[in-house]
PDBML (XML) file of the C-alpha atoms, coordinates in Angstrom:
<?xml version="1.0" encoding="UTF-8" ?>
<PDBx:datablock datablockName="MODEL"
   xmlns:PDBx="http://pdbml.pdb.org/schema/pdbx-v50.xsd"
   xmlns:xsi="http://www.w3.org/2001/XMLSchema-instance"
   xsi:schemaLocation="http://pdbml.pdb.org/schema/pdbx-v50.xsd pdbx-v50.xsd">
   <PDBx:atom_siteCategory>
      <PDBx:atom_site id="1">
         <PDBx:B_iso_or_equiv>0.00</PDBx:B_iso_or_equiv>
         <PDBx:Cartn_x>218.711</PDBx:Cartn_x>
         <PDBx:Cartn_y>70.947</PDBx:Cartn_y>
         <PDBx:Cartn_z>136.551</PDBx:Cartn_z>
         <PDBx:auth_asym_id>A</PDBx:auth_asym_id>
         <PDBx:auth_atom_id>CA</PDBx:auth_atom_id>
         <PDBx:auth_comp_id>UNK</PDBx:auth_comp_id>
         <PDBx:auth_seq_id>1</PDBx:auth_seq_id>
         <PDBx:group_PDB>ATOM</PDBx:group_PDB>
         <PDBx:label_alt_id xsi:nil="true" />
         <PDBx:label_asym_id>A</PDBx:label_asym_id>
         <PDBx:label_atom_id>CA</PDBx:label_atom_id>
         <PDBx:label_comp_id>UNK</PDBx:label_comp_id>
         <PDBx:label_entity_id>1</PDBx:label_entity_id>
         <PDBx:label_seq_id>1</PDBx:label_seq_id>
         <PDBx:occupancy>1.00</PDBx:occupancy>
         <PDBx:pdbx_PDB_model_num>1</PDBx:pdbx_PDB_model_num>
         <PDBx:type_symbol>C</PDBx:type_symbol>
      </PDBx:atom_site>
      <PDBx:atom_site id="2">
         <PDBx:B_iso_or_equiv>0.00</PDBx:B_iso_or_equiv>
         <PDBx:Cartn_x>215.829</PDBx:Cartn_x>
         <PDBx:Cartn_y>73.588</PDBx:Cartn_y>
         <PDBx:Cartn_z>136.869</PDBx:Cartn_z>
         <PDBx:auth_asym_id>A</PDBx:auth_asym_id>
         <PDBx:auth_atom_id>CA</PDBx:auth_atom_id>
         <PDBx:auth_comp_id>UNK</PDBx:auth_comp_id>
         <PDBx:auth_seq_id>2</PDBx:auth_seq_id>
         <PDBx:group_PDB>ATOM</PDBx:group_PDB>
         <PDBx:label_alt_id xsi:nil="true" />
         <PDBx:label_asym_id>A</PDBx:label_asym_id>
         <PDBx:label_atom_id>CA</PDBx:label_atom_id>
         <PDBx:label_comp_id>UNK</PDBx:label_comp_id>
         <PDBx:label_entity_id>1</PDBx:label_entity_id>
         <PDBx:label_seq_id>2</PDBx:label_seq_id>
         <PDBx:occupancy>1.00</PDBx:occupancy>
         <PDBx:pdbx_PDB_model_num>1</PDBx:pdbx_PDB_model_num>
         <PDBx:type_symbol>C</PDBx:type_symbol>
      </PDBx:atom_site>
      <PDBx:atom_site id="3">
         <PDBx:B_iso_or_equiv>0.00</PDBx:B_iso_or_equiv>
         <PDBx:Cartn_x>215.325</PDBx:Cartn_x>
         <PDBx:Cartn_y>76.914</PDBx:Cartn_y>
         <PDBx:Cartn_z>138.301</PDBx:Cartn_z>
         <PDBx:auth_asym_id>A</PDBx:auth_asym_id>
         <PDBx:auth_atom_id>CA</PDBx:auth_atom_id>
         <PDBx:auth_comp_id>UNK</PDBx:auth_comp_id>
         <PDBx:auth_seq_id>3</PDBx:auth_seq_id>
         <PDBx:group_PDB>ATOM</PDBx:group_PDB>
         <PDBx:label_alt_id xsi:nil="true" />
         <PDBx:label_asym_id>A</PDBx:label_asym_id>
         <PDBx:label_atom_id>CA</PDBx:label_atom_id>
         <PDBx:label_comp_id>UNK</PDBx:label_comp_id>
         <PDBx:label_entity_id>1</PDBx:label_entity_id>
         <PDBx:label_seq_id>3</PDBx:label_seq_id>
         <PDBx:occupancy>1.00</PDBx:occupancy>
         <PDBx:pdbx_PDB_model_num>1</PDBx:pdbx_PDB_model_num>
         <PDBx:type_symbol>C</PDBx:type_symbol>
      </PDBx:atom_site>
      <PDBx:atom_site id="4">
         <PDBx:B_iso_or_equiv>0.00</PDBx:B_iso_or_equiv>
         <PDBx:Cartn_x>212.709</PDBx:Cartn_x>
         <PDBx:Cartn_y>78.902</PDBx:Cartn_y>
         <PDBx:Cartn_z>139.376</PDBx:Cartn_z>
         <PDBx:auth_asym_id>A</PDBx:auth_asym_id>
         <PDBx:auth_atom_id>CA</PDBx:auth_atom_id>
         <PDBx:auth_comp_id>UNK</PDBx:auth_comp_id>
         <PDBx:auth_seq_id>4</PDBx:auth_seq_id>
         <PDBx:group_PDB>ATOM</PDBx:group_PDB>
         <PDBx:label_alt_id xsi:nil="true" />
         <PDBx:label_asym_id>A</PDBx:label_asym_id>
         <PDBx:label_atom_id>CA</PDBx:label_atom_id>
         <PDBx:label_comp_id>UNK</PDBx:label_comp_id>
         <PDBx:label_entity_id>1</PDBx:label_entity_id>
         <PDBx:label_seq_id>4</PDBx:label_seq_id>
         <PDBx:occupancy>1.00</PDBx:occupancy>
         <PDBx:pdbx_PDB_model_num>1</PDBx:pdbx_PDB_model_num>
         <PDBx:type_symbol>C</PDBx:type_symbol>
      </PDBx:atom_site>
      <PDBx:atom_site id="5">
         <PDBx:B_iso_or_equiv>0.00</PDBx:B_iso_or_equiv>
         <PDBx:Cartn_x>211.622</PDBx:Cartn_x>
         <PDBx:Cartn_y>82.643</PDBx:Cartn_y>
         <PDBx:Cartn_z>139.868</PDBx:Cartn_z>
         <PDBx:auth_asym_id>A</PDBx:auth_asym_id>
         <PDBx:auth_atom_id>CA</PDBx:auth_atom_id>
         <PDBx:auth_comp_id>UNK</PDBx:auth_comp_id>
         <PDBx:auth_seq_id>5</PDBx:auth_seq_id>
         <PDBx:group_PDB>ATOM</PDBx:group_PDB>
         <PDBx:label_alt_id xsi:nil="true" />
         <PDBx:label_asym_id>A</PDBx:label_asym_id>
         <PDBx:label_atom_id>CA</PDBx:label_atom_id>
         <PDBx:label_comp_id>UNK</PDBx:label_comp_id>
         <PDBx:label_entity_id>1</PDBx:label_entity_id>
         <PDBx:label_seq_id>5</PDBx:label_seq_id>
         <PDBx:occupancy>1.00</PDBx:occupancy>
         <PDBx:pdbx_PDB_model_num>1</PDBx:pdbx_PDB_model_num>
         <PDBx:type_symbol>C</PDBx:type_symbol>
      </PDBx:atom_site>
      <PDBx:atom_site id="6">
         <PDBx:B_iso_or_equiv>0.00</PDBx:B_iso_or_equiv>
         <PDBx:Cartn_x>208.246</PDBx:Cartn_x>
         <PDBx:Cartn_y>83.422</PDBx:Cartn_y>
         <PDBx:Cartn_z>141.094</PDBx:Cartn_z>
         <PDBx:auth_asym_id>A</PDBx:auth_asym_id>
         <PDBx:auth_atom_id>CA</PDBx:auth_atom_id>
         <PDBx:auth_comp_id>UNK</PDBx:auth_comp_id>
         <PDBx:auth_seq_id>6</PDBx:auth_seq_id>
         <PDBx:group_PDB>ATOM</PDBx:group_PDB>
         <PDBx:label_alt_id xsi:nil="true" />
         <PDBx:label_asym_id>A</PDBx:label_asym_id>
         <PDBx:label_atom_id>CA</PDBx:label_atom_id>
         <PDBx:label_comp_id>UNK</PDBx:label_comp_id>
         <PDBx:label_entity_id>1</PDBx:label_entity_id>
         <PDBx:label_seq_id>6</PDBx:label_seq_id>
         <PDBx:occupancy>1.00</PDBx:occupancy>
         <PDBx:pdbx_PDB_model_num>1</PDBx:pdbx_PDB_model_num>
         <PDBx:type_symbol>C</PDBx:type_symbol>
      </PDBx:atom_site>
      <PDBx:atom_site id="7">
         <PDBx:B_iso_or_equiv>0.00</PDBx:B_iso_or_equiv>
         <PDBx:Cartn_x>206.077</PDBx:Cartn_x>
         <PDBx:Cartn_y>86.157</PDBx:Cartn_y>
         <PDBx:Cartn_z>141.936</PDBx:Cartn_z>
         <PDBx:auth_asym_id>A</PDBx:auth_asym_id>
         <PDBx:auth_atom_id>CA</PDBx:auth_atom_id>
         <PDBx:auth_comp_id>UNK</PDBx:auth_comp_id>
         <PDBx:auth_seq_id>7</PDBx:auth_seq_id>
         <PDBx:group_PDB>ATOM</PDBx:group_PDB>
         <PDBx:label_alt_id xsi:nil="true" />
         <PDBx:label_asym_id>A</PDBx:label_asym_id>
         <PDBx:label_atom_id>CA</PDBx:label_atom_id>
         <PDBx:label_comp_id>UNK</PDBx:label_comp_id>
         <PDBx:label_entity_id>1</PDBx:label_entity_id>
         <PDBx:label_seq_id>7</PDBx:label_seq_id>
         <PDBx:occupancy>1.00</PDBx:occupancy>
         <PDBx:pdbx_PDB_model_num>1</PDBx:pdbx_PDB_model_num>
         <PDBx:type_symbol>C</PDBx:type_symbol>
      </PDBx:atom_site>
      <PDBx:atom_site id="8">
         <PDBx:B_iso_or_equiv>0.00</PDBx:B_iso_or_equiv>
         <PDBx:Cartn_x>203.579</PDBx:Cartn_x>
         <PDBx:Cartn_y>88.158</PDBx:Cartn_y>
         <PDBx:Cartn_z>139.886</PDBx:Cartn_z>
         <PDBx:auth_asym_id>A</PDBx:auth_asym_id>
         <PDBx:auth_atom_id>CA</PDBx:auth_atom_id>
         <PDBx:auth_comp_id>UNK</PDBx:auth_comp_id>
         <PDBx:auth_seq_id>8</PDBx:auth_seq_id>
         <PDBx:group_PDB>ATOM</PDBx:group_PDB>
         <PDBx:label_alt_id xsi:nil="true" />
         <PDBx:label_asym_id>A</PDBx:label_asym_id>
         <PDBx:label_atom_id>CA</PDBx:label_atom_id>
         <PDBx:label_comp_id>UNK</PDBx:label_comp_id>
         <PDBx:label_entity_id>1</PDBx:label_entity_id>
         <PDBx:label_seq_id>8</PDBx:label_seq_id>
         <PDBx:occupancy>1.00</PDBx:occupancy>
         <PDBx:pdbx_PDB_model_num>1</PDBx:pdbx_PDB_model_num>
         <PDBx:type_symbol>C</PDBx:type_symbol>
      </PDBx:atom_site>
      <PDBx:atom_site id="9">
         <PDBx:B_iso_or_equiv>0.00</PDBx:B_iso_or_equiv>
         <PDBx:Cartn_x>204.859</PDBx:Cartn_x>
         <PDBx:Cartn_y>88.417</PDBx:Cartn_y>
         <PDBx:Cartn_z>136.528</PDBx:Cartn_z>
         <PDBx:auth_asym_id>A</PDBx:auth_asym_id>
         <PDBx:auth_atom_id>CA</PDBx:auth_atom_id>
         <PDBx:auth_comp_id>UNK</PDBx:auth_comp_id>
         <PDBx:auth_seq_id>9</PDBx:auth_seq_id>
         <PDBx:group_PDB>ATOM</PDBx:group_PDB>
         <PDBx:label_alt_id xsi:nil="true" />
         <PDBx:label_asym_id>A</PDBx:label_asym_id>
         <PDBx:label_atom_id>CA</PDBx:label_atom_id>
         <PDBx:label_comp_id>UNK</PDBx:label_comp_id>
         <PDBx:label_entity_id>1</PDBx:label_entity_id>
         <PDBx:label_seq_id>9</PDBx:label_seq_id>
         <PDBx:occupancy>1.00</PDBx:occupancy>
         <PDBx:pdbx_PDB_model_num>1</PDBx:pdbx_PDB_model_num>
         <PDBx:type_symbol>C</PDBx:type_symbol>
      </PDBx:atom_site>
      <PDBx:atom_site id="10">
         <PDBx:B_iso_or_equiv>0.00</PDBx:B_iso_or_equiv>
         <PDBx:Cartn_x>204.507</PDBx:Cartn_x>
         <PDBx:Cartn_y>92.746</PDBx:Cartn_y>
         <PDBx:Cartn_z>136.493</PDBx:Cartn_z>
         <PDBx:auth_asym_id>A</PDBx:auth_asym_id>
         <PDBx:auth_atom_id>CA</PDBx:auth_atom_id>
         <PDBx:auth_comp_id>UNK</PDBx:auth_comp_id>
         <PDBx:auth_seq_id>10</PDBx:auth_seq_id>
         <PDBx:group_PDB>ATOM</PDBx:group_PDB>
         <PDBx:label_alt_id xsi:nil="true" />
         <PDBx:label_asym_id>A</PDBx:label_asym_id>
         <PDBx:label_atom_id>CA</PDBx:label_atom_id>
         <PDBx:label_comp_id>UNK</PDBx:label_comp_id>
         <PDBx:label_entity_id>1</PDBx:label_entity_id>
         <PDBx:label_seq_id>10</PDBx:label_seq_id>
         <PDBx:occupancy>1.00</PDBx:occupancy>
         <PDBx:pdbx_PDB_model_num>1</PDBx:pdbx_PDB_model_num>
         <PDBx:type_symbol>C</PDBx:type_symbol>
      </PDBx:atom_site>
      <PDBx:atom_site id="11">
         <PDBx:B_iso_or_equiv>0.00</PDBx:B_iso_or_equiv>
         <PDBx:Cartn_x>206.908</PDBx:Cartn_x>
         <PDBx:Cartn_y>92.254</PDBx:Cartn_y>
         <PDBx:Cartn_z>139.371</PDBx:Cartn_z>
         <PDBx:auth_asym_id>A</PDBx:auth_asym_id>
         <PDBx:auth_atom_id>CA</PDBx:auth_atom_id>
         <PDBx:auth_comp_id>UNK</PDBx:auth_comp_id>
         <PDBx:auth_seq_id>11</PDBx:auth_seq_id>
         <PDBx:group_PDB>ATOM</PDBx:group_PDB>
         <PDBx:label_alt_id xsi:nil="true" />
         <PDBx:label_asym_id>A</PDBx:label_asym_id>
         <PDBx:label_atom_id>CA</PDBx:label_atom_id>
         <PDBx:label_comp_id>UNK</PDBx:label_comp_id>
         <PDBx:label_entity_id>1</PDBx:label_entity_id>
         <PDBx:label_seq_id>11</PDBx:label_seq_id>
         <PDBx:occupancy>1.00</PDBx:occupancy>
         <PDBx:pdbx_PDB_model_num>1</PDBx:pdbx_PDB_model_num>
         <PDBx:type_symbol>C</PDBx:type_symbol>
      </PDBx:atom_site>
      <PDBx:atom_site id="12">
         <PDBx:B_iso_or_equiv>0.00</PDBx:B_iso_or_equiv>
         <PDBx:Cartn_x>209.519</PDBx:Cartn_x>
         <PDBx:Cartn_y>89.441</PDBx:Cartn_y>
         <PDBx:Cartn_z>138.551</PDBx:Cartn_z>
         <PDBx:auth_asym_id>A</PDBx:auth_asym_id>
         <PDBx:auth_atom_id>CA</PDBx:auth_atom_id>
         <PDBx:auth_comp_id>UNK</PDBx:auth_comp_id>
         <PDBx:auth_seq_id>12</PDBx:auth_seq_id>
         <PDBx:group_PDB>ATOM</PDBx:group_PDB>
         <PDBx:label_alt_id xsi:nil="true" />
         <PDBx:label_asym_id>A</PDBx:label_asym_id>
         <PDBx:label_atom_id>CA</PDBx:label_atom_id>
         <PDBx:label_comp_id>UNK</PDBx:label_comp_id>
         <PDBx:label_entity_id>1</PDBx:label_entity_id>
         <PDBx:label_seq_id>12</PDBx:label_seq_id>
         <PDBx:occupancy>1.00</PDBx:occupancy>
         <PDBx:pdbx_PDB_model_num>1</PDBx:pdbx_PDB_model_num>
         <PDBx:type_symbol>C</PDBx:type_symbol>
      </PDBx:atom_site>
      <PDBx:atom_site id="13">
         <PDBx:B_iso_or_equiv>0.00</PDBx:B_iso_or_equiv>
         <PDBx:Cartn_x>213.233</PDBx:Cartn_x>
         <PDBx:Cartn_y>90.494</PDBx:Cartn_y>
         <PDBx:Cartn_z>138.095</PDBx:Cartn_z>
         <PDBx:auth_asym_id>A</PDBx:auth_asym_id>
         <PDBx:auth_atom_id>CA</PDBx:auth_atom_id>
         <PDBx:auth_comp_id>UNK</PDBx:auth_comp_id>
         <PDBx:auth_seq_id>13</PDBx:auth_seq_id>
         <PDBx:group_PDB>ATOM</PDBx:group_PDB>
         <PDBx:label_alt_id xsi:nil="true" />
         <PDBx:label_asym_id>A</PDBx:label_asym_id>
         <PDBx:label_atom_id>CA</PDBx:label_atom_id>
         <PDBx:label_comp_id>UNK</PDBx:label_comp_id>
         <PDBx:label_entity_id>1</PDBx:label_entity_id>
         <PDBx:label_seq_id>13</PDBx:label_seq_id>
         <PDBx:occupancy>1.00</PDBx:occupancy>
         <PDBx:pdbx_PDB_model_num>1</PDBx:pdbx_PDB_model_num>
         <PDBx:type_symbol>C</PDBx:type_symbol>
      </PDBx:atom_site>
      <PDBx:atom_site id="14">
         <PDBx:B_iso_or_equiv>0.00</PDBx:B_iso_or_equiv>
         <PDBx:Cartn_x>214.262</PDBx:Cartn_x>
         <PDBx:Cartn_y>90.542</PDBx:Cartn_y>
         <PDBx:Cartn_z>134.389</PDBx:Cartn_z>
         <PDBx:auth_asym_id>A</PDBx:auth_asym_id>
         <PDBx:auth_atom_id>CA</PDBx:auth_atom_id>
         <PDBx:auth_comp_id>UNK</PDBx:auth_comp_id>
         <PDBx:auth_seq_id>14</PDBx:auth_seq_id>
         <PDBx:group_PDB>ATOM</PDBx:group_PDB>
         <PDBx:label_alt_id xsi:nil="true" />
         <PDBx:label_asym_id>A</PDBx:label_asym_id>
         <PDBx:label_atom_id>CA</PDBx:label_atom_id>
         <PDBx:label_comp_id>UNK</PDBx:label_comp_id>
         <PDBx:label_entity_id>1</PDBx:label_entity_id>
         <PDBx:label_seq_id>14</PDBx:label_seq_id>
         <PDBx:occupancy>1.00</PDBx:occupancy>
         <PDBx:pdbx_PDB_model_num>1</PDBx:pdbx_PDB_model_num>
         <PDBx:type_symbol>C</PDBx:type_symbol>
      </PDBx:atom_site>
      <PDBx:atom_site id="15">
         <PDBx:B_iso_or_equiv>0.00</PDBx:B_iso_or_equiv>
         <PDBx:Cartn_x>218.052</PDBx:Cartn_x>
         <PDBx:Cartn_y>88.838</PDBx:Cartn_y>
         <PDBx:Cartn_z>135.511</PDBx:Cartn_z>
         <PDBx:auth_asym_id>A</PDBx:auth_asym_id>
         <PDBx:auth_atom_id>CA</PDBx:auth_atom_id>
         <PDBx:auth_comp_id>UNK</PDBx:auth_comp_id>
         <PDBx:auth_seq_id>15</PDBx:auth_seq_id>
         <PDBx:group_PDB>ATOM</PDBx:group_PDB>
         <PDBx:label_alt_id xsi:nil="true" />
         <PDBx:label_asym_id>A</PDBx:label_asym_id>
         <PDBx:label_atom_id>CA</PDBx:label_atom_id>
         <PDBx:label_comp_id>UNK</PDBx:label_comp_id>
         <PDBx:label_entity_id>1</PDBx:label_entity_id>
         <PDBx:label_seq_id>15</PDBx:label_seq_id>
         <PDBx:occupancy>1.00</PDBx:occupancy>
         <PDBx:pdbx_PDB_model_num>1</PDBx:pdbx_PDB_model_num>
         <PDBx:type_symbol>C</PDBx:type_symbol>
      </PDBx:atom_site>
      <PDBx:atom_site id="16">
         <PDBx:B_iso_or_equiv>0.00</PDBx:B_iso_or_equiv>
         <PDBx:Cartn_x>216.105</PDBx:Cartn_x>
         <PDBx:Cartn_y>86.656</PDBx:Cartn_y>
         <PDBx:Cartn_z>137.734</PDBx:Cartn_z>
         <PDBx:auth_asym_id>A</PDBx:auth_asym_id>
         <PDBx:auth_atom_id>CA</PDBx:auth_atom_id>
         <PDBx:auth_comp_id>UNK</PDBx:auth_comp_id>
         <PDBx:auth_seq_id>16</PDBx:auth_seq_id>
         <PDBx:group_PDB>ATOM</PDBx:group_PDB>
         <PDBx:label_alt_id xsi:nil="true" />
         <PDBx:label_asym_id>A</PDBx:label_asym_id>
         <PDBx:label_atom_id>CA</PDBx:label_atom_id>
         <PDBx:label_comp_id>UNK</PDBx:label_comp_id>
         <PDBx:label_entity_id>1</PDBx:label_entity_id>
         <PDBx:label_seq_id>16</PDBx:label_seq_id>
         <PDBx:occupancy>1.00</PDBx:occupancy>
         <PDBx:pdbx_PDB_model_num>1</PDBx:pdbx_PDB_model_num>
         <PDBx:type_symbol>C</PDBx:type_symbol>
      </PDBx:atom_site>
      <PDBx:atom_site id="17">
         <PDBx:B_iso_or_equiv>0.00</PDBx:B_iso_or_equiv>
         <PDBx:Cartn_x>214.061</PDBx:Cartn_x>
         <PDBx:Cartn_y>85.233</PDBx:Cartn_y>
         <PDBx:Cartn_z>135.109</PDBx:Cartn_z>
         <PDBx:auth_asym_id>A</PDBx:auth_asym_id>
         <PDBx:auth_atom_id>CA</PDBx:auth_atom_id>
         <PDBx:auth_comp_id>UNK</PDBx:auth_comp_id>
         <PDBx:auth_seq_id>17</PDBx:auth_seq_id>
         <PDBx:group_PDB>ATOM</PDBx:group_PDB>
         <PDBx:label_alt_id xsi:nil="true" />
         <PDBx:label_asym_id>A</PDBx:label_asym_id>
         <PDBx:label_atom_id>CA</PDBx:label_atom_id>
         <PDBx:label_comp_id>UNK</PDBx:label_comp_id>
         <PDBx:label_entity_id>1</PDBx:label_entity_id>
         <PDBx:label_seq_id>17</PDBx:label_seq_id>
         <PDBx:occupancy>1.00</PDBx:occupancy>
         <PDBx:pdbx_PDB_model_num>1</PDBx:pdbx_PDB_model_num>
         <PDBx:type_symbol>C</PDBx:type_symbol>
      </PDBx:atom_site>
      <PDBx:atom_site id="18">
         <PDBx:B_iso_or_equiv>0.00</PDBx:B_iso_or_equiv>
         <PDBx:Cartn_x>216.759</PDBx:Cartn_x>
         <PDBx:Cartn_y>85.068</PDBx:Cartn_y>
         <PDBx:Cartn_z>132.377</PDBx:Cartn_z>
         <PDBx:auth_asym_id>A</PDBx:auth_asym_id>
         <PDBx:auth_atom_id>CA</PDBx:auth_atom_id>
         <PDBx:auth_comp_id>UNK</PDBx:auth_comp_id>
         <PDBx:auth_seq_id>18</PDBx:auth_seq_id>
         <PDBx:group_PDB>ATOM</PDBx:group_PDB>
         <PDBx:label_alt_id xsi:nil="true" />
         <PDBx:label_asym_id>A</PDBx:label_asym_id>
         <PDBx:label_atom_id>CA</PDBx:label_atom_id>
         <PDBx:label_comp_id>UNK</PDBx:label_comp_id>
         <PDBx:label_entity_id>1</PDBx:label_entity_id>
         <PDBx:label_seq_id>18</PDBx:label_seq_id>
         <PDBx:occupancy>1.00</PDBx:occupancy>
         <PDBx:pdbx_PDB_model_num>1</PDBx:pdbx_PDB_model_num>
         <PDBx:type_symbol>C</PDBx:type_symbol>
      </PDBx:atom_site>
      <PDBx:atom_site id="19">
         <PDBx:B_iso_or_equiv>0.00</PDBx:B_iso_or_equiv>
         <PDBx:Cartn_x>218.558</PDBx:Cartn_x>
         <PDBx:Cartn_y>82.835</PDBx:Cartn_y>
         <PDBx:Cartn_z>135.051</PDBx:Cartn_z>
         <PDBx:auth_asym_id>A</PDBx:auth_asym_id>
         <PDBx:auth_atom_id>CA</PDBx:auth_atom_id>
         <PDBx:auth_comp_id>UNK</PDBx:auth_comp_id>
         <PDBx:auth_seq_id>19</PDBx:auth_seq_id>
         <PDBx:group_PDB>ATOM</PDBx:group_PDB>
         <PDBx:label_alt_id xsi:nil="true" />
         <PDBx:label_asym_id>A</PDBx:label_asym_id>
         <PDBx:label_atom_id>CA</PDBx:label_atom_id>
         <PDBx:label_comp_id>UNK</PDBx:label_comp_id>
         <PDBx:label_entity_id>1</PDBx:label_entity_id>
         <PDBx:label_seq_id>19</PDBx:label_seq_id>
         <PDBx:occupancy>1.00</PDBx:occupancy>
         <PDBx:pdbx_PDB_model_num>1</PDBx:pdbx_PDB_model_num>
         <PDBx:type_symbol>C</PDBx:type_symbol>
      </PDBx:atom_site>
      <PDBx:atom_site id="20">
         <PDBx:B_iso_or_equiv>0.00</PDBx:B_iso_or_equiv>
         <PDBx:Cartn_x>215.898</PDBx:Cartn_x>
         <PDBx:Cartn_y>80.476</PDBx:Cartn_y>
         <PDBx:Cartn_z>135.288</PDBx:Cartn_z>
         <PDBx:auth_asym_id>A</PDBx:auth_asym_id>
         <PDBx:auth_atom_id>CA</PDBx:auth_atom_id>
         <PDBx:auth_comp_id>UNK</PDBx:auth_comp_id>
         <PDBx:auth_seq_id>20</PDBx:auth_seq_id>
         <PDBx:group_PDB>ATOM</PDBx:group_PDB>
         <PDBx:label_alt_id xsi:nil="true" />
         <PDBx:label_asym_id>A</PDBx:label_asym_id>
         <PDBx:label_atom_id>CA</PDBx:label_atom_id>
         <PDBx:label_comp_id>UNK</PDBx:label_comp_id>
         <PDBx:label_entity_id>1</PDBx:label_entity_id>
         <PDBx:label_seq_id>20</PDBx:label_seq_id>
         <PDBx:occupancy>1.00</PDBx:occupancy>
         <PDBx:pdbx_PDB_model_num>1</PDBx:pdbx_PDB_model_num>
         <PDBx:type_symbol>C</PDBx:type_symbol>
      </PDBx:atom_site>
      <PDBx:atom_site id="21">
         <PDBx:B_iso_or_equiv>0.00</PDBx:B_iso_or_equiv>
         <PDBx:Cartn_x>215.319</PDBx:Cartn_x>
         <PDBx:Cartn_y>80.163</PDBx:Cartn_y>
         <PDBx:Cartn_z>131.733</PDBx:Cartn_z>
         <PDBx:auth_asym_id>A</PDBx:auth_asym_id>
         <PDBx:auth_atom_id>CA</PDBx:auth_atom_id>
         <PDBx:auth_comp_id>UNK</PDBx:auth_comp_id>
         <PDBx:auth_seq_id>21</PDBx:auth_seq_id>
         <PDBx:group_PDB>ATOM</PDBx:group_PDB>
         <PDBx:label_alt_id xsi:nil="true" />
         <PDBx:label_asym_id>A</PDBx:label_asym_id>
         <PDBx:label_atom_id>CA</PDBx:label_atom_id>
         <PDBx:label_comp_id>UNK</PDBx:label_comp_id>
         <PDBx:label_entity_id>1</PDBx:label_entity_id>
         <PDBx:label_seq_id>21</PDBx:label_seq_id>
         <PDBx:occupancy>1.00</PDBx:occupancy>
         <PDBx:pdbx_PDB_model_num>1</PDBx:pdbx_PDB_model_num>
         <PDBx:type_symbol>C</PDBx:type_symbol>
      </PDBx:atom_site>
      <PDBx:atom_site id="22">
         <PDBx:B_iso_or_equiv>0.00</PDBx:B_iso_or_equiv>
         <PDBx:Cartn_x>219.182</PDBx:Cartn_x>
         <PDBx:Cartn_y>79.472</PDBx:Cartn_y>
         <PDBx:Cartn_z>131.150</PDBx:Cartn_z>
         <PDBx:auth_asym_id>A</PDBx:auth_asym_id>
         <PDBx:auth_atom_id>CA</PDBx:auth_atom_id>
         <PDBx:auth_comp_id>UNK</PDBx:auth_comp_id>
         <PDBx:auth_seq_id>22</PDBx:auth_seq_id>
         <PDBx:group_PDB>ATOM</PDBx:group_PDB>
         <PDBx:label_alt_id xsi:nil="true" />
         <PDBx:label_asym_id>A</PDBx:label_asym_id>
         <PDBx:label_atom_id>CA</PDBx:label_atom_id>
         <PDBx:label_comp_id>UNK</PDBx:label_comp_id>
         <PDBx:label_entity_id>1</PDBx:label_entity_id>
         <PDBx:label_seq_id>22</PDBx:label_seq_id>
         <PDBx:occupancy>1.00</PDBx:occupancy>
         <PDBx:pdbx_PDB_model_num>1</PDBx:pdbx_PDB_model_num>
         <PDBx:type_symbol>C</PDBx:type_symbol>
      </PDBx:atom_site>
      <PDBx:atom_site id="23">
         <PDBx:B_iso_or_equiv>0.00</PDBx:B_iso_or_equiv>
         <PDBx:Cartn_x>219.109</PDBx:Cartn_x>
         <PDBx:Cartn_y>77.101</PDBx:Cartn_y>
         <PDBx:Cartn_z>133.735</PDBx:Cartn_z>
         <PDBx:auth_asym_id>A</PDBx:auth_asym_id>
         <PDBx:auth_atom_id>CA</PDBx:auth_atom_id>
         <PDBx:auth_comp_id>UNK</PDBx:auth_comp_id>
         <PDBx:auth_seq_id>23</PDBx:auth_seq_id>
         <PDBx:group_PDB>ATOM</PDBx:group_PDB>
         <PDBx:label_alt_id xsi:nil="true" />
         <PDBx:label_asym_id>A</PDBx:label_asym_id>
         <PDBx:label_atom_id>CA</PDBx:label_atom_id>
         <PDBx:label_comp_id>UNK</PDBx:label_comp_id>
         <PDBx:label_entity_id>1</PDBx:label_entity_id>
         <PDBx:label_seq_id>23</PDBx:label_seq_id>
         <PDBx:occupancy>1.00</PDBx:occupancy>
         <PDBx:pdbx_PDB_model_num>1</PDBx:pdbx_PDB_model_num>
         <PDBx:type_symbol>C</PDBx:type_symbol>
      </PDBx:atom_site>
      <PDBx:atom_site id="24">
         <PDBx:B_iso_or_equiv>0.00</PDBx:B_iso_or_equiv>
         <PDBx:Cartn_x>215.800</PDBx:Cartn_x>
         <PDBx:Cartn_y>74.772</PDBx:Cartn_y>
         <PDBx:Cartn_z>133.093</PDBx:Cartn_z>
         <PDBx:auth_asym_id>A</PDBx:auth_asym_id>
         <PDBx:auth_atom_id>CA</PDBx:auth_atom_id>
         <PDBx:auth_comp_id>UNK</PDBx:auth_comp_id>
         <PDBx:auth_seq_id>24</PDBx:auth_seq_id>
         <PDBx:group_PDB>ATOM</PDBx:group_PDB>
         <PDBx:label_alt_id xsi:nil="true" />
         <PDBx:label_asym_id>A</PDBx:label_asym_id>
         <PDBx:label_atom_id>CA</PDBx:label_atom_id>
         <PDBx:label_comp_id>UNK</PDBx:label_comp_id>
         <PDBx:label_entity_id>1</PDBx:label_entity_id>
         <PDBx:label_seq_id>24</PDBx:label_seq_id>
         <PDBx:occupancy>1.00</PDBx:occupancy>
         <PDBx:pdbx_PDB_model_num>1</PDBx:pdbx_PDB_model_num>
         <PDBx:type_symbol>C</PDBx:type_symbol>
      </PDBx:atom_site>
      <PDBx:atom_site id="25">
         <PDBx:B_iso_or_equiv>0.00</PDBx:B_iso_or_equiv>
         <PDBx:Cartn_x>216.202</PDBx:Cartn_x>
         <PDBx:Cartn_y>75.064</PDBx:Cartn_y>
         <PDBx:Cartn_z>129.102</PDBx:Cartn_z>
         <PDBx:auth_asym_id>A</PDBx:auth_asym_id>
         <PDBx:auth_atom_id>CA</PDBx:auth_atom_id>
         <PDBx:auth_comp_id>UNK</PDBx:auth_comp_id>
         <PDBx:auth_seq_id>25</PDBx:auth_seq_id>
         <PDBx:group_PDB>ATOM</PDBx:group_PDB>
         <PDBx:label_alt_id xsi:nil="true" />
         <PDBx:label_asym_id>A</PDBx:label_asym_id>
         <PDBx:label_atom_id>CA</PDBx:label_atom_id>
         <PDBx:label_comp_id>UNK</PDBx:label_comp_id>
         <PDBx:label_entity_id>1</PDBx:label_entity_id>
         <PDBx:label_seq_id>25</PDBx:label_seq_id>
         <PDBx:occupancy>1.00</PDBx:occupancy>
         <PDBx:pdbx_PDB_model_num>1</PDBx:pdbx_PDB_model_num>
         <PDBx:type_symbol>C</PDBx:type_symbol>
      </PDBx:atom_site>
   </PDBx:atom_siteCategory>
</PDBx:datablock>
């Protein structure tokens, strides 16, 4: 399982990323 969140980082969603994170690791 993985997840991803791109875009520039000054723009990524905070929720978004914590998501991903949760997800791949």
């Amino acid at each position: 399982a993985s997840a991803r969140a791109q875009g520039p980082i000054a723009e990524l969603d905070p929720e978004t990323v914590r998501n991903a994170i949760a997800v791949s690791a």
